[in-house]
Protein backbone atom coordinates (compact mmCIF):
# COMPACT_ATOMS: atom_id res chain seq x y z
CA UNK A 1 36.17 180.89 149.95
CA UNK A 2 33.27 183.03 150.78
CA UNK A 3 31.25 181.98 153.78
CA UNK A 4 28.29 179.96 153.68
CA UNK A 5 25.20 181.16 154.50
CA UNK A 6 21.29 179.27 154.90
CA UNK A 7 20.32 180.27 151.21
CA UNK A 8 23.76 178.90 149.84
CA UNK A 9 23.71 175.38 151.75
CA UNK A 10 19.98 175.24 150.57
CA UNK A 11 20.93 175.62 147.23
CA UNK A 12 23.94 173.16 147.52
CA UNK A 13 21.48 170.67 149.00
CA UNK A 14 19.02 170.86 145.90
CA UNK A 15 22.07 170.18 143.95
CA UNK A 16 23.28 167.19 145.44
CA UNK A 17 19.48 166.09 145.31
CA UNK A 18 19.97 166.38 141.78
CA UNK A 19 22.40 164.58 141.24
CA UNK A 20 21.25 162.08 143.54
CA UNK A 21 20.15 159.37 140.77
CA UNK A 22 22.48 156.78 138.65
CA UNK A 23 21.11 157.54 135.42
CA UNK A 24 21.52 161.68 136.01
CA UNK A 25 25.34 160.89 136.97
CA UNK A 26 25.56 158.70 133.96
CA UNK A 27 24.01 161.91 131.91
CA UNK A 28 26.51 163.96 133.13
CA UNK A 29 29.20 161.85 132.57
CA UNK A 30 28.22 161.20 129.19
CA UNK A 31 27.79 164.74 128.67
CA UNK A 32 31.38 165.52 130.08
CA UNK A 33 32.52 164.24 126.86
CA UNK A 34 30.74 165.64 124.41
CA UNK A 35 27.27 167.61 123.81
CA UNK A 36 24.49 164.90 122.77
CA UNK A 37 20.63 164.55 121.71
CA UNK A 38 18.48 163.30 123.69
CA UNK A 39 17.98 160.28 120.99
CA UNK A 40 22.02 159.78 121.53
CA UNK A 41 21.61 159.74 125.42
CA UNK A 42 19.03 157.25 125.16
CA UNK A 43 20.87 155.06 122.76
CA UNK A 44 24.03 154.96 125.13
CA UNK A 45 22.16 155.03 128.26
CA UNK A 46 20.04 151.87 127.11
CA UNK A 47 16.46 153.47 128.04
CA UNK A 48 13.61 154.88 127.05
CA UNK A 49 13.68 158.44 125.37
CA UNK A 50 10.59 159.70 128.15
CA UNK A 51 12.97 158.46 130.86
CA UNK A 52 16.19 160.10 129.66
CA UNK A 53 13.84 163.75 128.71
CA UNK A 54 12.35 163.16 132.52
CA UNK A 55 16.19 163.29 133.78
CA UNK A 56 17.73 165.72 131.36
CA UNK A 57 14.72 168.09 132.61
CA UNK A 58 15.78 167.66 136.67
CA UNK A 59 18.88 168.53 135.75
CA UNK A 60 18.30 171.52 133.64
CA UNK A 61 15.80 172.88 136.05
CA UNK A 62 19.20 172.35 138.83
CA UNK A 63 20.64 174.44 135.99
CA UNK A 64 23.54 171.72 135.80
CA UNK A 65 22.81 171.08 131.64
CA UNK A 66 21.67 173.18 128.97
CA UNK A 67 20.30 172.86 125.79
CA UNK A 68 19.83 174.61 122.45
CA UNK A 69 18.11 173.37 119.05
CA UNK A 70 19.80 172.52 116.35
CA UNK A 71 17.09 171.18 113.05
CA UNK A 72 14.98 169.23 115.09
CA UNK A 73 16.88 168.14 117.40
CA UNK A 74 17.78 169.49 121.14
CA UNK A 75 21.29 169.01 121.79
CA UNK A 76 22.99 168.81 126.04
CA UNK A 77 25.52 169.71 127.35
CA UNK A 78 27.25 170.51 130.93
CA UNK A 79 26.62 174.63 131.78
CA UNK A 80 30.10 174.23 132.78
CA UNK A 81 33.34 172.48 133.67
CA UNK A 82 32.59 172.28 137.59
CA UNK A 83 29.55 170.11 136.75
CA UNK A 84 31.56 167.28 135.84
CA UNK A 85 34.60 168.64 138.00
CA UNK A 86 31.93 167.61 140.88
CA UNK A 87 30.55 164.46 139.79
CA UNK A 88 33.96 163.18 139.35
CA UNK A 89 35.23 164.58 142.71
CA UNK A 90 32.59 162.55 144.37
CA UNK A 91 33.27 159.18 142.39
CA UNK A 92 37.02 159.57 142.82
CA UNK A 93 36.33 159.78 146.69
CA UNK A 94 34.23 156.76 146.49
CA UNK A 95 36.38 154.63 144.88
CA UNK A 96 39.55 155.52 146.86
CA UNK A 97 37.58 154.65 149.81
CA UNK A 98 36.64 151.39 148.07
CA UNK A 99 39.97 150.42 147.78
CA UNK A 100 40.87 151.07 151.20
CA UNK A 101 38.58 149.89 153.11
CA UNK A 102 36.87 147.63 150.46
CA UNK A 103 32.86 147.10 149.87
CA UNK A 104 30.64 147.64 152.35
């Protein structure tokens, strides 16, 4: 592991601020299973489709989804594997931690 240096934990920082939100995790981990629309995302996620485009735009700008067109549609997905490989590193933690030391 290379060391860290101020421009690198600045940059790590804007990511965790991006994923900082419920409904960007739940992107994501919609996303780690398949590419979708946005009109897909908002189906699933239960919202509006101006909520879900505000989100799905955070997170592209943090460079943690991508999209391309396809007819009239945009389809997401994850840039890549560690996306989700982080997102589910995080919730694994915080339900282990649930379970031993319960709810807080």
């Amino acid at each position: 592991m290379s060391t860290m240096n101020g421009d690198a934990i600045e940059r790590a920082s804007d990511l965790f601020k991006a994923l900082s939100e419920p409904n960007r995790l739940t992107i994501i981990y919609l996303l780690s299973l398949g590419e979708l629309s946005v009109g897909a995302l908002t189906l699933k996620m239960e919202k509006t489709q101006s909520a879900v485009s505000h989100q799905l735009k955070i997170l592209k700008a943090a460079r943690l989804v991508k999209s391309r067109k396809e007819g009239k549609s945009r389809m997401y997905s994850l840039t890549d594997e560690h996306v989700y490989q982080i997102v589910n590193q995080v919730l694994t933690h915080v339900q282990e931690k649930e379970d031993e030391y319960g709810t807080v």
